[in-house]
Structure formats: C-alpha cells, structure tokens
Protein backbone atom coordinates (compact mmCIF):
# COMPACT_ATOMS: atom_id res chain seq x y z
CA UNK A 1 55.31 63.24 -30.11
CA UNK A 2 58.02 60.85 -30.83
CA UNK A 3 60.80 61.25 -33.71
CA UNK A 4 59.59 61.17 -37.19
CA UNK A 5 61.24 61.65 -40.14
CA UNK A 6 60.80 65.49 -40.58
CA UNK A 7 60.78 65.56 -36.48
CA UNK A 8 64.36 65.44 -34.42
CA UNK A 9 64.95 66.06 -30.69
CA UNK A 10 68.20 67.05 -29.56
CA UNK A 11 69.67 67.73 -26.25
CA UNK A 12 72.37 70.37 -27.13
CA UNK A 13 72.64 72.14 -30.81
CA UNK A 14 75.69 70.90 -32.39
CA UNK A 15 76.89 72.05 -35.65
CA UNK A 16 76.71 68.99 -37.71
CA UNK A 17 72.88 69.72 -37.23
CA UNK A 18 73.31 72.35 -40.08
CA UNK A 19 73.18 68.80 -42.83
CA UNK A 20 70.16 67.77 -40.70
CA UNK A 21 68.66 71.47 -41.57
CA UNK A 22 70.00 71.55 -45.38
CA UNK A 23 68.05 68.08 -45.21
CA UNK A 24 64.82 69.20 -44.05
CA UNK A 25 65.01 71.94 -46.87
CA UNK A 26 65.67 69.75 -49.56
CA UNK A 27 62.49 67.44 -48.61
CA UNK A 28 59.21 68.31 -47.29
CA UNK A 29 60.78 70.52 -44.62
CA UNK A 30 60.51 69.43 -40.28
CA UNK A 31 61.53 70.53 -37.07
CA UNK A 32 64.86 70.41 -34.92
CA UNK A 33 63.86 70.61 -31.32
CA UNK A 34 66.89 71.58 -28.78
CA UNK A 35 66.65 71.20 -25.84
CA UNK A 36 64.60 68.18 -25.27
CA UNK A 37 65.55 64.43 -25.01
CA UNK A 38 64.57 61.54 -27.19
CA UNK A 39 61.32 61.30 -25.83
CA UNK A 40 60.15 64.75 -26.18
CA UNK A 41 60.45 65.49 -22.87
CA UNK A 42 62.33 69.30 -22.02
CA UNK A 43 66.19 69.09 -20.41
CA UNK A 44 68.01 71.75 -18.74
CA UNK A 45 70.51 72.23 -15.81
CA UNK A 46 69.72 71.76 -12.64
C-alpha cells in the first residue's frame, strides 16, 4: 500500500509528526505507520 494522502510511513516517530496528526484530524482523518519504510515494508534492528 503505498503513501496516500491520509496514509504516511515512517521509520522512527519524531515529534514534528504531532502537525502530521493535528492534520489528519482536521481532514478526513489517515494513518501514521512507524516503523515501516517508504514502501510499506516493516524496519527494525538487527
């Protein structure tokens, strides 16, 4: 599923995210994914 405009991927939460949430609410709401790269695809440590 690849980034939309109520759909973000992000690798690490950051708290500049927050306007990206406050942005979602205002609209027609979405999803913040953490964790996962641009693609979709889930990141961790190896």
């Amino acid at each position: 599923m690849p980034e939309k405009q109520n759909i973000e991927w992000k690798s690490k939460w950051k708290d500049a995210y927050l306007e990206w949430v406050c942005g979602f609410a205002n609209a027609q709401g979405g999803k913040i994914y953490i964790g996962c790269n641009d693609d979709g695809e889930i990141i961790g440590r190896s």
